[in-house]
PDB file of N, CA and C in Angstrom:
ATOM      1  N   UNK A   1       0.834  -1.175   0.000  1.00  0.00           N
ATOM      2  CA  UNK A   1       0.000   0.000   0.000  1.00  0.00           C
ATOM      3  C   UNK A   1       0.884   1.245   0.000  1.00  0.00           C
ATOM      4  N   UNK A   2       0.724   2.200  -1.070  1.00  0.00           N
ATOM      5  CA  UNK A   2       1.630   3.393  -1.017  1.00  0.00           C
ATOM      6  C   UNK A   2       0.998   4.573   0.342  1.00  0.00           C
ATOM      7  N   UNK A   3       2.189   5.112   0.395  1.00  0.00           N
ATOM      8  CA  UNK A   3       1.808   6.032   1.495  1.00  0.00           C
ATOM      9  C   UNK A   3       1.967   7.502   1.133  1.00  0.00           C
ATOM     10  N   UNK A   4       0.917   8.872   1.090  1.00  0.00           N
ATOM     11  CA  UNK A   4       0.980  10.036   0.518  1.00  0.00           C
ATOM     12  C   UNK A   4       1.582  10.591   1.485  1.00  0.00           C
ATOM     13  N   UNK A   5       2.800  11.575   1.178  1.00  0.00           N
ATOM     14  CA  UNK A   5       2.668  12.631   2.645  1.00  0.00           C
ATOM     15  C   UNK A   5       2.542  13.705   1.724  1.00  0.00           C
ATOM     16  N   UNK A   6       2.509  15.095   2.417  1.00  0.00           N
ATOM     17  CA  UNK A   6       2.511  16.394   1.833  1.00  0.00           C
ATOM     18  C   UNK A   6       1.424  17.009   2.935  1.00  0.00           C
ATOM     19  N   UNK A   7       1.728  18.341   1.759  1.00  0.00           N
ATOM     20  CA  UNK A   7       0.556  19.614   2.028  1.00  0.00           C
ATOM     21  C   UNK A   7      -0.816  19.077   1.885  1.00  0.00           C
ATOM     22  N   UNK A   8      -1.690  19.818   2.673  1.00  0.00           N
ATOM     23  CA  UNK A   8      -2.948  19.688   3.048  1.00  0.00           C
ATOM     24  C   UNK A   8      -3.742  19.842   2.064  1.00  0.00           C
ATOM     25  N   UNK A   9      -4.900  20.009   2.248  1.00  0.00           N
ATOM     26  CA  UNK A   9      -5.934  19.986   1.201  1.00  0.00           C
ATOM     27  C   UNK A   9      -5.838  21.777   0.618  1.00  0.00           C
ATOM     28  N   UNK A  10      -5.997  21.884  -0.372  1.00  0.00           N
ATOM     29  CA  UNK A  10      -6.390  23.168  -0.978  1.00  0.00           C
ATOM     30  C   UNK A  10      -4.780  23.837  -1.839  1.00  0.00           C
ATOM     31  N   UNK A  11      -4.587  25.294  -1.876  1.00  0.00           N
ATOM     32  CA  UNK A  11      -3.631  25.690  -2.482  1.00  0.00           C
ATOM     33  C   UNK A  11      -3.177  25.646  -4.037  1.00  0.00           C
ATOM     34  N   UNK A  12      -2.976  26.312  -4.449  1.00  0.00           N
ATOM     35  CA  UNK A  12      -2.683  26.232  -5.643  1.00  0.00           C
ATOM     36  C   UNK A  12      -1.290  25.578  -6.411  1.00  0.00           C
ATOM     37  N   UNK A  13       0.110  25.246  -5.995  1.00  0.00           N
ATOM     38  CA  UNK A  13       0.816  24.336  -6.104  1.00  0.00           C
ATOM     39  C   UNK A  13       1.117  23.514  -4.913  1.00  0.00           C
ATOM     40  N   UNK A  14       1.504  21.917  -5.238  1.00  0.00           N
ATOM     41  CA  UNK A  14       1.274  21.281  -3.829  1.00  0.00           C
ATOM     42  C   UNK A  14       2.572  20.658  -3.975  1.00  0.00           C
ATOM     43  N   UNK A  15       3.453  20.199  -3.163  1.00  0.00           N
ATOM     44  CA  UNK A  15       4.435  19.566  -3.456  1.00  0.00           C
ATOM     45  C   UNK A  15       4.559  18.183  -2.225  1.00  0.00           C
ATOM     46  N   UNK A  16       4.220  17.074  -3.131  1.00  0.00           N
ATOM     47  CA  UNK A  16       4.014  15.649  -1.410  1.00  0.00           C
ATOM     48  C   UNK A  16       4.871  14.449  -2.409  1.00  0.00           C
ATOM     49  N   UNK A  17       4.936  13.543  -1.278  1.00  0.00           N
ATOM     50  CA  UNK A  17       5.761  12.427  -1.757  1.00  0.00           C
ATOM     51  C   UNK A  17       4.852  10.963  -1.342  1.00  0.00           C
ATOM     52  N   UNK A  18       4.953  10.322  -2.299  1.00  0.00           N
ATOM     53  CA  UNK A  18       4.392   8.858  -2.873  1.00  0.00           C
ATOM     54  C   UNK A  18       5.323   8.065  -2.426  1.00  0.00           C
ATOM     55  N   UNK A  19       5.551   7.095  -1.466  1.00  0.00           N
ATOM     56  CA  UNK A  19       6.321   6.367  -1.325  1.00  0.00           C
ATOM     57  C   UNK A  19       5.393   4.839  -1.029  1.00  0.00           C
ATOM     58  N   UNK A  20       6.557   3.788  -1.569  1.00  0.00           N
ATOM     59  CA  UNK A  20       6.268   2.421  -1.926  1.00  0.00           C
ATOM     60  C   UNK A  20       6.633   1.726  -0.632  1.00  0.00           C
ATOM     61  N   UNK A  21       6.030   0.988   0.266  1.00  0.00           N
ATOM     62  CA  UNK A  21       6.774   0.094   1.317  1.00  0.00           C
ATOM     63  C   UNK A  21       7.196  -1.242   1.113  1.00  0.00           C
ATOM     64  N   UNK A  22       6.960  -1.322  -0.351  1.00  0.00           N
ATOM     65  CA  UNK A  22       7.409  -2.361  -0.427  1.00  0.00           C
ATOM     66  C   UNK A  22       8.422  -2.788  -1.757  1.00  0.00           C
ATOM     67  N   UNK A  23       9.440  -3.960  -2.214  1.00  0.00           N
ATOM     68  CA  UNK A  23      10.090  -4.078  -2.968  1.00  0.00           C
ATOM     69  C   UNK A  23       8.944  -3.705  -4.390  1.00  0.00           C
ATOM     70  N   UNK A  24       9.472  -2.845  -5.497  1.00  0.00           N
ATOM     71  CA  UNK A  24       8.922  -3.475  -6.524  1.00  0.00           C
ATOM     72  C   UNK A  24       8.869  -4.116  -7.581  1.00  0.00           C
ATOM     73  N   UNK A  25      10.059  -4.817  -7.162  1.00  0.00           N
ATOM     74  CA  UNK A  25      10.918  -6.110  -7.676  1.00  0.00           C
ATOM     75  C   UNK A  25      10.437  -6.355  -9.536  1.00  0.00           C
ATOM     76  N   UNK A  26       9.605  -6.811 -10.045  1.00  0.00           N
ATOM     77  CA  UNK A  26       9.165  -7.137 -11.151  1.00  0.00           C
ATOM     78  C   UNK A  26       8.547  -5.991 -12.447  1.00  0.00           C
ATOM     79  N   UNK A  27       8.274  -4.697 -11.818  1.00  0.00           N
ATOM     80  CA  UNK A  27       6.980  -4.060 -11.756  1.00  0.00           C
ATOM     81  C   UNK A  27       7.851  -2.988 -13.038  1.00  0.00           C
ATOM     82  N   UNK A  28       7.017  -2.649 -14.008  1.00  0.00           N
ATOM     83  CA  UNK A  28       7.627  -2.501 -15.356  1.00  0.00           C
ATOM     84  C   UNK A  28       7.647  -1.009 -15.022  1.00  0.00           C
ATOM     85  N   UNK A  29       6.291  -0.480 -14.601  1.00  0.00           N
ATOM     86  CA  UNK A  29       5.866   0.999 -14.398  1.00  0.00           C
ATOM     87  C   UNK A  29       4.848   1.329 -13.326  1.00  0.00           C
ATOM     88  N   UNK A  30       5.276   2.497 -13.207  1.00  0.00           N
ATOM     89  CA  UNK A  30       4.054   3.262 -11.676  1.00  0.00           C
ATOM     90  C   UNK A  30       2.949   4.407 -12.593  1.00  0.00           C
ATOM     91  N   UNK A  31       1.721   3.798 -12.802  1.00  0.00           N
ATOM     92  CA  UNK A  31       0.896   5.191 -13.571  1.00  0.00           C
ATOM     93  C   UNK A  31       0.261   5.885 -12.049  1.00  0.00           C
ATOM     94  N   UNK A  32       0.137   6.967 -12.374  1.00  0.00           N
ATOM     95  CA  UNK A  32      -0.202   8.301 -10.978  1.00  0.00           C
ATOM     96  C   UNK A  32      -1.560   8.511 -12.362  1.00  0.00           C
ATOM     97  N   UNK A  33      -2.941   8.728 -11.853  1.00  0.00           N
ATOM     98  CA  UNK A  33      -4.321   9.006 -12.315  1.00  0.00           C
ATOM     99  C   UNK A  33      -4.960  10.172 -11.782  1.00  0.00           C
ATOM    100  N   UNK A  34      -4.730  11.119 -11.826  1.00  0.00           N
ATOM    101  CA  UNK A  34      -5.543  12.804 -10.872  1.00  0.00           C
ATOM    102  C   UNK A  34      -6.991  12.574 -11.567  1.00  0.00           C
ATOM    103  N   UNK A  35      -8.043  12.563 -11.209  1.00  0.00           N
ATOM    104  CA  UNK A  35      -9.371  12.670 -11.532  1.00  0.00           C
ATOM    105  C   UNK A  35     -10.167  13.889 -11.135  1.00  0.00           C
ATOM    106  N   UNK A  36     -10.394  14.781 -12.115  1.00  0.00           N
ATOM    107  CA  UNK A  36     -11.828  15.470 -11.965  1.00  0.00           C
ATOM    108  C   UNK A  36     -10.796  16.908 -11.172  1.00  0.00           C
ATOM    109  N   UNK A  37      -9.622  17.115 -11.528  1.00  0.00           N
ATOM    110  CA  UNK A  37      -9.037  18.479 -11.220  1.00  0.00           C
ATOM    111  C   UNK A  37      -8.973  19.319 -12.020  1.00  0.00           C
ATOM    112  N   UNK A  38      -9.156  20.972 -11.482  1.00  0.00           N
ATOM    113  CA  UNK A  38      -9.450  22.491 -12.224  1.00  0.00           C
ATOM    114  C   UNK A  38      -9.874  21.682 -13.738  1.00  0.00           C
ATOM    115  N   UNK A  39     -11.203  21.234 -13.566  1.00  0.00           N
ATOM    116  CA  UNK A  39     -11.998  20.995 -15.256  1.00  0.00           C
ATOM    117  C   UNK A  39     -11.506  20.161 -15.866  1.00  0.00           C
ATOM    118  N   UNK A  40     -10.457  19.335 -15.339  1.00  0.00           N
ATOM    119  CA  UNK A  40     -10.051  18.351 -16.474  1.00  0.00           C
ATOM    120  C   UNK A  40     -10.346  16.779 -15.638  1.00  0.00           C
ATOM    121  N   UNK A  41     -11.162  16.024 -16.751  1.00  0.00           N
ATOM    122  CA  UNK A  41     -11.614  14.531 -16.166  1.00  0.00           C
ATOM    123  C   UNK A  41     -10.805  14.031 -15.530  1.00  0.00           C
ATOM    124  N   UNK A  42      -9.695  13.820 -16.388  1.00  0.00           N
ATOM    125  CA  UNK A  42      -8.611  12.954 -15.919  1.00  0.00           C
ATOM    126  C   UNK A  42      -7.027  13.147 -16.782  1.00  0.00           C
ATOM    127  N   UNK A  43      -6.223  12.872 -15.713  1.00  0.00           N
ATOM    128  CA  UNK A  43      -4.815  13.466 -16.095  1.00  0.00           C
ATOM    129  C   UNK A  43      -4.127  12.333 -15.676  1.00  0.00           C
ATOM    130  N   UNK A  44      -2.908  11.257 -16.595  1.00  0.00           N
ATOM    131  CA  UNK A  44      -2.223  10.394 -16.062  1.00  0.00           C
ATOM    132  C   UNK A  44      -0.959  10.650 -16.637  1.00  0.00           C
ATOM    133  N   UNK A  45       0.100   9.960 -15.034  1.00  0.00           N
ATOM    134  CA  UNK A  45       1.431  10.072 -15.272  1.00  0.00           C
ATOM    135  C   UNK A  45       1.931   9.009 -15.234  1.00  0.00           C
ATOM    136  N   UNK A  46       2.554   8.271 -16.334  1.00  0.00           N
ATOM    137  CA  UNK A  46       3.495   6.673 -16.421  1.00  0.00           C
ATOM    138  C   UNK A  46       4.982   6.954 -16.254  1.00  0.00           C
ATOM    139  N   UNK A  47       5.687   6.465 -15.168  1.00  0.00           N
ATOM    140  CA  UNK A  47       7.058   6.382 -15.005  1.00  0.00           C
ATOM    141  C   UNK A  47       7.303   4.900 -15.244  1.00  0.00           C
ATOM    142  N   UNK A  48       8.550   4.555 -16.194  1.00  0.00           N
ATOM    143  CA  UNK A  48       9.041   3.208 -16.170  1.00  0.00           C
ATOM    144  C   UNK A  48      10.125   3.167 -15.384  1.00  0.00           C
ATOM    145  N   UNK A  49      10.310   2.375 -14.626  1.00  0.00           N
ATOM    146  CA  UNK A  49      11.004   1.434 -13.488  1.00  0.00           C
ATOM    147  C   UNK A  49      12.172   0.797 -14.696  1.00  0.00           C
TER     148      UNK A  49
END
């Protein structure tokens, strides 16, 4: 289960960290999905590992 830290709710730039507790040994890529922010449905970010 990933764990969010950061800034609180609201603000206009936010800067938090995503961290993994666990190995992710096999795992090709991490996609990040923002839904339903300032008017836009959906926004995704793919990092390859």
């Amino acid at each position: 289960m990933p764990i969010w830290e950061g800034s609180g709710p609201g603000g206009h730039h936010r800067k938090d960290t995503l961290s993994f507790n666990s190995v992710l040994g096999e795992t090709e890529y991490v996609e990040l999905t923002i839904l339903n922010v300032a008017g836009v449905k959906e926004r995704r970010f793919k990092w390859r590992l």
